[in-house]
Protein backbone atom coordinates (compact mmCIF):
# COMPACT_ATOMS: atom_id res chain seq x y z
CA UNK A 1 0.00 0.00 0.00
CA UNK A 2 0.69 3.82 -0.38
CA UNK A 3 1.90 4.97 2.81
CA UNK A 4 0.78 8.96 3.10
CA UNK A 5 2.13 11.49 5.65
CA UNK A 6 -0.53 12.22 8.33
CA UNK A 7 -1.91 15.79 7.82
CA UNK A 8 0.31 18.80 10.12
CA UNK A 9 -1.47 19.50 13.65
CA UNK A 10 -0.78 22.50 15.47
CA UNK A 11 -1.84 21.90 19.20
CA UNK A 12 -0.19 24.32 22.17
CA UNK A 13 0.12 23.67 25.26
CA UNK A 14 -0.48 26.09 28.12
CA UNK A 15 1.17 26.47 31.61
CA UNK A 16 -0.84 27.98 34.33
CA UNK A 17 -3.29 29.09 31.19
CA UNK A 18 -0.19 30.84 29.61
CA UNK A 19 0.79 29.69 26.31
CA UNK A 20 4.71 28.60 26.29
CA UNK A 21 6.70 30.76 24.40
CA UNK A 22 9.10 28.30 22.13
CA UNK A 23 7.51 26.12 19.57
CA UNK A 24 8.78 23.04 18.75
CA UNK A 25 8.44 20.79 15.81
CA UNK A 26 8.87 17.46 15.23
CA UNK A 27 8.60 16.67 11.46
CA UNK A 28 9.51 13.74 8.87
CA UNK A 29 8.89 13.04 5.05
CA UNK A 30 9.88 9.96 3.19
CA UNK A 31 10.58 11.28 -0.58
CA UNK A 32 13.34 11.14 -3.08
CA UNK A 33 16.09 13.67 -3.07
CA UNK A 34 17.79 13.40 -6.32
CA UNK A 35 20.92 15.59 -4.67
CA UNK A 36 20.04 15.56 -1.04
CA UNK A 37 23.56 17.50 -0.32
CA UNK A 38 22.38 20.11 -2.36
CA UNK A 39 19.75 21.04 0.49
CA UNK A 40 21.93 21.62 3.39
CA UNK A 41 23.40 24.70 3.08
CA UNK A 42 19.97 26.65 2.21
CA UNK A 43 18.36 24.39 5.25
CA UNK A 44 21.33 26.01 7.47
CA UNK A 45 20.73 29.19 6.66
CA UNK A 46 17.40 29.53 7.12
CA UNK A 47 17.56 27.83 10.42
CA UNK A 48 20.20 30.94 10.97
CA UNK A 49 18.44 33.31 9.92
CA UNK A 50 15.15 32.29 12.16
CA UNK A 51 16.98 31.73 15.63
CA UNK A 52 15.91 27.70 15.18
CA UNK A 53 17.35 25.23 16.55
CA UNK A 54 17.39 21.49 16.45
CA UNK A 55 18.29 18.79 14.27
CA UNK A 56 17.59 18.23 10.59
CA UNK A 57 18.95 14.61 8.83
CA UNK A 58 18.84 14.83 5.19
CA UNK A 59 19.33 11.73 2.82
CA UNK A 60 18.38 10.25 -0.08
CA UNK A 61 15.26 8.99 1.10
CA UNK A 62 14.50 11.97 2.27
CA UNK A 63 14.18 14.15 5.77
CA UNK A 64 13.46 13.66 9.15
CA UNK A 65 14.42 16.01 12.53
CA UNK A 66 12.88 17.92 15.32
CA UNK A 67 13.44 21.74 15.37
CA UNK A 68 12.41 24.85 18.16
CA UNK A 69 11.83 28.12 18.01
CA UNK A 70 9.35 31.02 17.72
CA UNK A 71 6.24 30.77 15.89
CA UNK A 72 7.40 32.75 13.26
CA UNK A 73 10.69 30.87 13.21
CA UNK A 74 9.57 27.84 12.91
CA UNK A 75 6.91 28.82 10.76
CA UNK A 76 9.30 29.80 8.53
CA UNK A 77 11.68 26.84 8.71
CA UNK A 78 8.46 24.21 7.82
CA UNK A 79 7.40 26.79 5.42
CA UNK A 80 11.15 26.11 3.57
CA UNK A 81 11.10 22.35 3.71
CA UNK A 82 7.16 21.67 2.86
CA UNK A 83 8.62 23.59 -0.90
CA UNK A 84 11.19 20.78 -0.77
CA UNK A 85 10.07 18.41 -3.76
CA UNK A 86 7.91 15.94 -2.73
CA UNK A 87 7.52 17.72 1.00
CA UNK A 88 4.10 19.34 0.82
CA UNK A 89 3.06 16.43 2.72
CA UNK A 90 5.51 16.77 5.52
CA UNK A 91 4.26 14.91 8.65
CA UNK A 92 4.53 17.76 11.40
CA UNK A 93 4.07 17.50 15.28
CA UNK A 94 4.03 19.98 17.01
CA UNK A 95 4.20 20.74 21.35
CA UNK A 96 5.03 23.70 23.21
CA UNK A 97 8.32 24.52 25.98
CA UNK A 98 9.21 27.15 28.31
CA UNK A 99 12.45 26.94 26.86
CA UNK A 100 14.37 25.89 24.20
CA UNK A 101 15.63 22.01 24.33
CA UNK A 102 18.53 22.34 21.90
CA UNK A 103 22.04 24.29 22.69
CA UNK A 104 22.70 24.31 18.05
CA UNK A 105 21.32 23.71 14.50
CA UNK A 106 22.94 20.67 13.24
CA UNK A 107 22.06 19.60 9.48
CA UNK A 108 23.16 16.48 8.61
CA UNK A 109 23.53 14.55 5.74
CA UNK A 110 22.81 10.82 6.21
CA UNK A 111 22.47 7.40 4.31
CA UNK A 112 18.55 7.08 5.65
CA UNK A 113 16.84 9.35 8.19
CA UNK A 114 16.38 6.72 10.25
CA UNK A 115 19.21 3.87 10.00
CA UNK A 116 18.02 0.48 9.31
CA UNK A 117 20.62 -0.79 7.42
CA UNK A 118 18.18 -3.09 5.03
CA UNK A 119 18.96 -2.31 1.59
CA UNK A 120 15.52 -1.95 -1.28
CA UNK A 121 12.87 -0.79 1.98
CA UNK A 122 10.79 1.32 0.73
CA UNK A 123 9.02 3.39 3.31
CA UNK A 124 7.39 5.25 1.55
CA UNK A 125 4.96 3.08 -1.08
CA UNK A 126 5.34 -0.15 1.10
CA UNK A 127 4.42 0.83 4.82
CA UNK A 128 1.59 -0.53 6.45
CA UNK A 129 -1.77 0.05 7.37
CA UNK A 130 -2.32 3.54 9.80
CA UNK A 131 -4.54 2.99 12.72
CA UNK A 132 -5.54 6.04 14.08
CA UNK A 133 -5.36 7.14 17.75
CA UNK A 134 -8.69 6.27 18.50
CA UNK A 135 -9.46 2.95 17.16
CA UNK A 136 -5.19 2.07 18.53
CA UNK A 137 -6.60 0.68 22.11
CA UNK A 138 -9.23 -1.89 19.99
CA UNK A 139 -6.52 -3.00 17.98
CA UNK A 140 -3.72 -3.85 20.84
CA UNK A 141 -6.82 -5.36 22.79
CA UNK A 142 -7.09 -8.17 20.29
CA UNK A 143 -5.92 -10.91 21.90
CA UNK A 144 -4.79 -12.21 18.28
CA UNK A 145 -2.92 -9.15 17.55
CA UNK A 146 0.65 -9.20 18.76
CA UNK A 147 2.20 -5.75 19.45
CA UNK A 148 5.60 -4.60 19.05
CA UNK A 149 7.14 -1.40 20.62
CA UNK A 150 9.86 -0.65 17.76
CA UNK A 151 12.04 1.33 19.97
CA UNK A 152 14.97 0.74 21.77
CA UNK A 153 15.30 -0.77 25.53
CA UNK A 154 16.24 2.52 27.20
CA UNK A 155 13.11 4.04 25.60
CA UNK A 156 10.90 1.27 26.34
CA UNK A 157 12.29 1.07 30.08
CA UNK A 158 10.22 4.35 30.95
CA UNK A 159 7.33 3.65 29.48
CA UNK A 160 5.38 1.45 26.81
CA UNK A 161 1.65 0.39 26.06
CA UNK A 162 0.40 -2.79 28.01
CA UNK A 163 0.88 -6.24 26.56
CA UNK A 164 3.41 -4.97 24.00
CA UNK A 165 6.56 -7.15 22.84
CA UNK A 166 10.16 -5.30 23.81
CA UNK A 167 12.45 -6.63 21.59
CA UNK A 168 15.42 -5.07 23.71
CA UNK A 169 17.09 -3.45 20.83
CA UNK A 170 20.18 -0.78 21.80
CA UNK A 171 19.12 0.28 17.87
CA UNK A 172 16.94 0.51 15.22
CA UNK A 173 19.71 -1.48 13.32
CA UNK A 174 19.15 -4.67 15.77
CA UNK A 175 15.59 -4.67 14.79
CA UNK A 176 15.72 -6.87 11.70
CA UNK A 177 18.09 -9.79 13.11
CA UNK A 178 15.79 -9.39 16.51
CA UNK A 179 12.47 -9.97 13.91
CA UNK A 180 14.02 -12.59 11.70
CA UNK A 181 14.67 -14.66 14.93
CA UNK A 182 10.86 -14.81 15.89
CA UNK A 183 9.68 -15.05 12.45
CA UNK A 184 8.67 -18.44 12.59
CA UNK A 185 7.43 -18.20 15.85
CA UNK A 186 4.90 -15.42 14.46
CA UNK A 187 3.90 -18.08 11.74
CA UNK A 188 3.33 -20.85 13.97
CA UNK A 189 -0.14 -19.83 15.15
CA UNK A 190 -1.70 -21.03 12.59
CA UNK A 191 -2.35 -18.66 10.43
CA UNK A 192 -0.62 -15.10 9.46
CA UNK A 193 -0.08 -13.09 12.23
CA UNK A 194 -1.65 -9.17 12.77
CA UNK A 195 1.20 -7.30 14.02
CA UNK A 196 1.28 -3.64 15.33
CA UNK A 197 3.77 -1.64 15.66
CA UNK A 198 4.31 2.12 17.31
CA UNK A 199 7.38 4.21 17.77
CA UNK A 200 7.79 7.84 19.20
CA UNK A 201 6.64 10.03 16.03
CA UNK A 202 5.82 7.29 13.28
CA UNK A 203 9.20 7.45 11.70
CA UNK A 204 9.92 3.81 12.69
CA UNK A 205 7.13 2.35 11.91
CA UNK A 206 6.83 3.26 8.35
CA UNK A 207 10.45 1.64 7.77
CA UNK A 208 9.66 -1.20 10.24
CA UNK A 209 6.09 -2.23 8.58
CA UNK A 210 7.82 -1.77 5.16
CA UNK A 211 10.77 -4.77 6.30
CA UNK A 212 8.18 -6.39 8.01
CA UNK A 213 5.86 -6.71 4.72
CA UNK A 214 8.78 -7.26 2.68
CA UNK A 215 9.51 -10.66 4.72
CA UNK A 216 6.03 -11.68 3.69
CA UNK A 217 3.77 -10.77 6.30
CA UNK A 218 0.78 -8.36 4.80
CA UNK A 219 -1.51 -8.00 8.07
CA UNK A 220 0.75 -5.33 9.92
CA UNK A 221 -0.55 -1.95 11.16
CA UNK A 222 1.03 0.85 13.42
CA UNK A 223 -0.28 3.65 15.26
CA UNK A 224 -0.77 7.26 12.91
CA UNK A 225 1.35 10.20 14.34
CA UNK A 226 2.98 7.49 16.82
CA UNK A 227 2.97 7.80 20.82
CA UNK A 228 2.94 11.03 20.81
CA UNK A 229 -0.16 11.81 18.47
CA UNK A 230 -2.14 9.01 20.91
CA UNK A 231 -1.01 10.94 24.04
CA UNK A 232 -1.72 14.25 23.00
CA UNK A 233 -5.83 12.94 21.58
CA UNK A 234 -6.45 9.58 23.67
CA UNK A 235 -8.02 11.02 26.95
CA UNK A 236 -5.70 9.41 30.11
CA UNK A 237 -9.03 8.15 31.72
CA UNK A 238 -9.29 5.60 28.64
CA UNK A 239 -5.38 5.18 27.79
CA UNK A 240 -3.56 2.19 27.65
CA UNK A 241 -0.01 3.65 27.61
CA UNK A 242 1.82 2.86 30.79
CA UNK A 243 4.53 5.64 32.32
CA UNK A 244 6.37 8.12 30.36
CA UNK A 245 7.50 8.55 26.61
CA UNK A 246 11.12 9.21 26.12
CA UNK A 247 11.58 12.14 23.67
CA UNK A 248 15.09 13.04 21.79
CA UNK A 249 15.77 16.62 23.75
CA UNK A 250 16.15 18.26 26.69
CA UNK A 251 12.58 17.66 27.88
CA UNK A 252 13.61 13.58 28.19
CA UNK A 253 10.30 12.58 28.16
CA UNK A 254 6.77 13.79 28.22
CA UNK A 255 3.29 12.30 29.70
CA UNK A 256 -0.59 12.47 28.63
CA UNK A 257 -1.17 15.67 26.74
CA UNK A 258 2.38 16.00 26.01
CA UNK A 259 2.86 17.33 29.43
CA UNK A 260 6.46 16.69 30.68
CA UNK A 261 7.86 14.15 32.63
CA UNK A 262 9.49 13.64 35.39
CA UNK A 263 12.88 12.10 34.19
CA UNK A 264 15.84 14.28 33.68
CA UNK A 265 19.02 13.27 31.44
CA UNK A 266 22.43 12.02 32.65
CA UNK A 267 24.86 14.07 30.85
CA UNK A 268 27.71 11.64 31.71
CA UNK A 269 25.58 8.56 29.79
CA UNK A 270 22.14 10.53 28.41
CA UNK A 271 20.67 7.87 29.97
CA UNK A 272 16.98 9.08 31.16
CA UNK A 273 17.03 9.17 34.73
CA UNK A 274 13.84 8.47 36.58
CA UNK A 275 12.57 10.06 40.24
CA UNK A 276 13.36 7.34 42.02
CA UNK A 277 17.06 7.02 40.81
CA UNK A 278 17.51 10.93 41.63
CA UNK A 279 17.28 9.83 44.42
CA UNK A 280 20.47 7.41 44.54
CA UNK A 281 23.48 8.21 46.23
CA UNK A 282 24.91 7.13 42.66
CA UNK A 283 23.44 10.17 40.81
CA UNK A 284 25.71 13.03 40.61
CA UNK A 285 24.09 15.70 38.00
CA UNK A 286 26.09 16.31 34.91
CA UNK A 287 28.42 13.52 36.59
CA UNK A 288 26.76 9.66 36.96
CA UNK A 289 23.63 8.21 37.23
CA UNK A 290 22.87 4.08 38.39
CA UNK A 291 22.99 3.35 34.89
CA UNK A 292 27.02 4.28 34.27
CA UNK A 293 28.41 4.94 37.76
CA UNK A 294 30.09 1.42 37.56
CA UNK A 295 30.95 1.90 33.97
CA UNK A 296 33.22 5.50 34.60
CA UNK A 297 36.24 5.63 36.33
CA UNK A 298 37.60 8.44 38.73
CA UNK A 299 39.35 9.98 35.81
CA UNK A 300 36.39 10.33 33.93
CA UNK A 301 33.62 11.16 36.39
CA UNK A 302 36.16 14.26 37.54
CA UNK A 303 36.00 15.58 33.48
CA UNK A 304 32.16 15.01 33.81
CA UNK A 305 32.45 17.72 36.87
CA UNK A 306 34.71 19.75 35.25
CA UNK A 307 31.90 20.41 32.41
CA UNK A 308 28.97 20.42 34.65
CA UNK A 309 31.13 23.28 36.18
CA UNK A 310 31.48 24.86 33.26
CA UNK A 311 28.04 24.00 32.10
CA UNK A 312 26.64 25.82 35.01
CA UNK A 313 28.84 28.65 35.31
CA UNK A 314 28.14 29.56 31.24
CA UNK A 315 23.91 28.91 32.47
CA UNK A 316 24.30 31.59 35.25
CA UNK A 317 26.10 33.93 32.70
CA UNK A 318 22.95 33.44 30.41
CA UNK A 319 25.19 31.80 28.01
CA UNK A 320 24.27 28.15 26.44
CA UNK A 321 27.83 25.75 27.13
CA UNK A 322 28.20 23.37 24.25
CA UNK A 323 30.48 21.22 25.68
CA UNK A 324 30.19 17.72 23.77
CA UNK A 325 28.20 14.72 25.78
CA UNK A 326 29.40 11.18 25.48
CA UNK A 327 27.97 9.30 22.81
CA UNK A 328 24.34 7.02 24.00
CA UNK A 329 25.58 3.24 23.72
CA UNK A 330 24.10 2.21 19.56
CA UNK A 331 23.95 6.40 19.35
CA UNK A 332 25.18 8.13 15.97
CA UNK A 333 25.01 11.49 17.20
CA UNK A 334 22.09 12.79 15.74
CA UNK A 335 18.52 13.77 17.07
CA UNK A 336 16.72 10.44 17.94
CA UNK A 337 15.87 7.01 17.46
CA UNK A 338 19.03 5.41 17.27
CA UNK A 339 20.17 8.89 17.89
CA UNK A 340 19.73 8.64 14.21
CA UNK A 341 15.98 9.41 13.88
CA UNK A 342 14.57 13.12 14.24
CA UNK A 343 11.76 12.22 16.48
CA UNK A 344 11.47 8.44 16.06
């Protein structure tokens, strides 16, 4: 089937019944580029010129990142890309901040927008079915539909929707070994299975329904607009999602009506870190968190200080510090996903 980008929503949020002052946009298209290269320099200086920033991946396949700003900023930047050929369909998301989540602009060009690593997917004409917010809970309720969260572990370990598989990826690129191994398993009951399949934005999903149907299995849906969409329409008196949803910025991860969370990043690891582990003796902002203390030496956890030093001294100056973070473990540096994926 034709998969076609869900329709732009713009939804604020409020604060005390005060709209939040920095919009922020998460946005995707799959679509040919015949010379994606070609795009970044006019994508960087617009961003420039509107005070945005973010992270845009650009590739072949097309675009995918999640950008903040002002309205008019940002209305701009979307305004740029959706003229893009084959972008007037650009799947936008869109929440509110107090503040914005990114320290830079960062174009990059990539092989795909969101790594996979399985040549001849085609996300865009070969996804599978959309299932819209509110007919998602019916679906996972089946008991003869089998759900799979398409993200990876340290995503999933906040939060997921009840009854769904985790197939304890550190990346997107572990997904395909990780489905090949249960493929059979799938087949065995009997008859073709119904899968489903949700990620943060959608992003995933398109590529992962696409490899999916290209190993031969045709019933396989996932969720329109992803997590997010359901979180930000599904009431939370009638949701099925269970704890948080890990997002790829500052905000670390956001709750029913896109509200945020209550987990903060390690900037030794970028691990999220939840309430209960800020808490632990082993959390030192900027420094270690459970998930790395045991992992960093003396050495290292002293250069963490250093730059959370820095970090805060550069804050109190009103200055952003753009001191590098270690690399997530399967990260590539980019905006999300696999650290690979604008908004996943």
């Amino acid at each position: 089937m034709t998969s076609t980008a869900p329709a732009p929503s713009t939804t604020p949020d409020t604060a005390a019944g005060t709209a939040l002052p920095v919009r922020i946009a998460a946005l995707y298209c799959f679509t040919p580029f015949a010379d994606h290269l070609a795009l970044r320099a006019p994508l960087e200086r617009v961003c420039a010129e509107q005070g945005v920033r973010g992270t845009l991946l650009i590739a072949a396949e097309g675009i995918n990142g999640t950008i903040a700003g002002s309205d008019a900023g940002i209305g701009h930047v979307l305004a740029h890309i959706r003229a893009l050929p084959g972008c007037a369909g650009l799947d936008v998301k869109e929440t509110r901040a107090a503040s914005v989540p990114f320290h830079r602009m960062k174009v990059r060009p990539k092989r795909e927008i969101v790594t996979m690593g399985v040549p001849n997917i085609d996300a865009r004409h070969d996804a599978g079915h959309y299932v819209e917010a509110a007919q998602w809970n019916d679906l996972i309720s089946d008991p003869d539909t089998i759900v799979i969260d398409t993200r990876n572990d340290y995503e999933v370990a906040i939060g997921t929707f009840a009854g769904a598989i985790n197939p304890a990826t550190r990346s997107f690129r572990e997904f395909p070994a990780w489905f090949r191994a249960r493929r059979a398993e799938m087949m065995a009951r009997g008859r073709a299975p119904r899968i489903a399949m949700f990620c943060t934005g959608g992003i995933r999903c398109e590529k992962a329904t696409a490899f999916v149907r290209a190993e031969g299995i045709d019933d396989v849906f996932h969720l329109r607009g992803g997590i997010l969409k359901y979180l930000e329409t599904v009431p939370e008196a009638h949701s099925m999602w269970e704890g948080e949803c890990f997002v790829f910025d500052q905000r670390v991860s956001v709750t029913h009506d896109l509200r945020p969370g209550t987990h903060v990043p390690c900037h030794a690891c970028r691990m999220p870190v939840s309430l209960a582990d800020q808490a632990s003796a082993l959390y030192v902002p900027g420094v270690s968190c459970p998930a790395c203390h045991d992992a960093r030496d003396d050495i290292q956890r002293a250069r963490y200080a250093e730059r959370e030093r820095q970090a805060r001294m550069a804050h109190a100056r009103g200055e952003n510090h753009l001191g590098a973070m270690p690399a997530r473990r399967g990260a590539t540096g980019a905006a999300g996903g696999d650290r690979d994926d604008g908004h996943g």
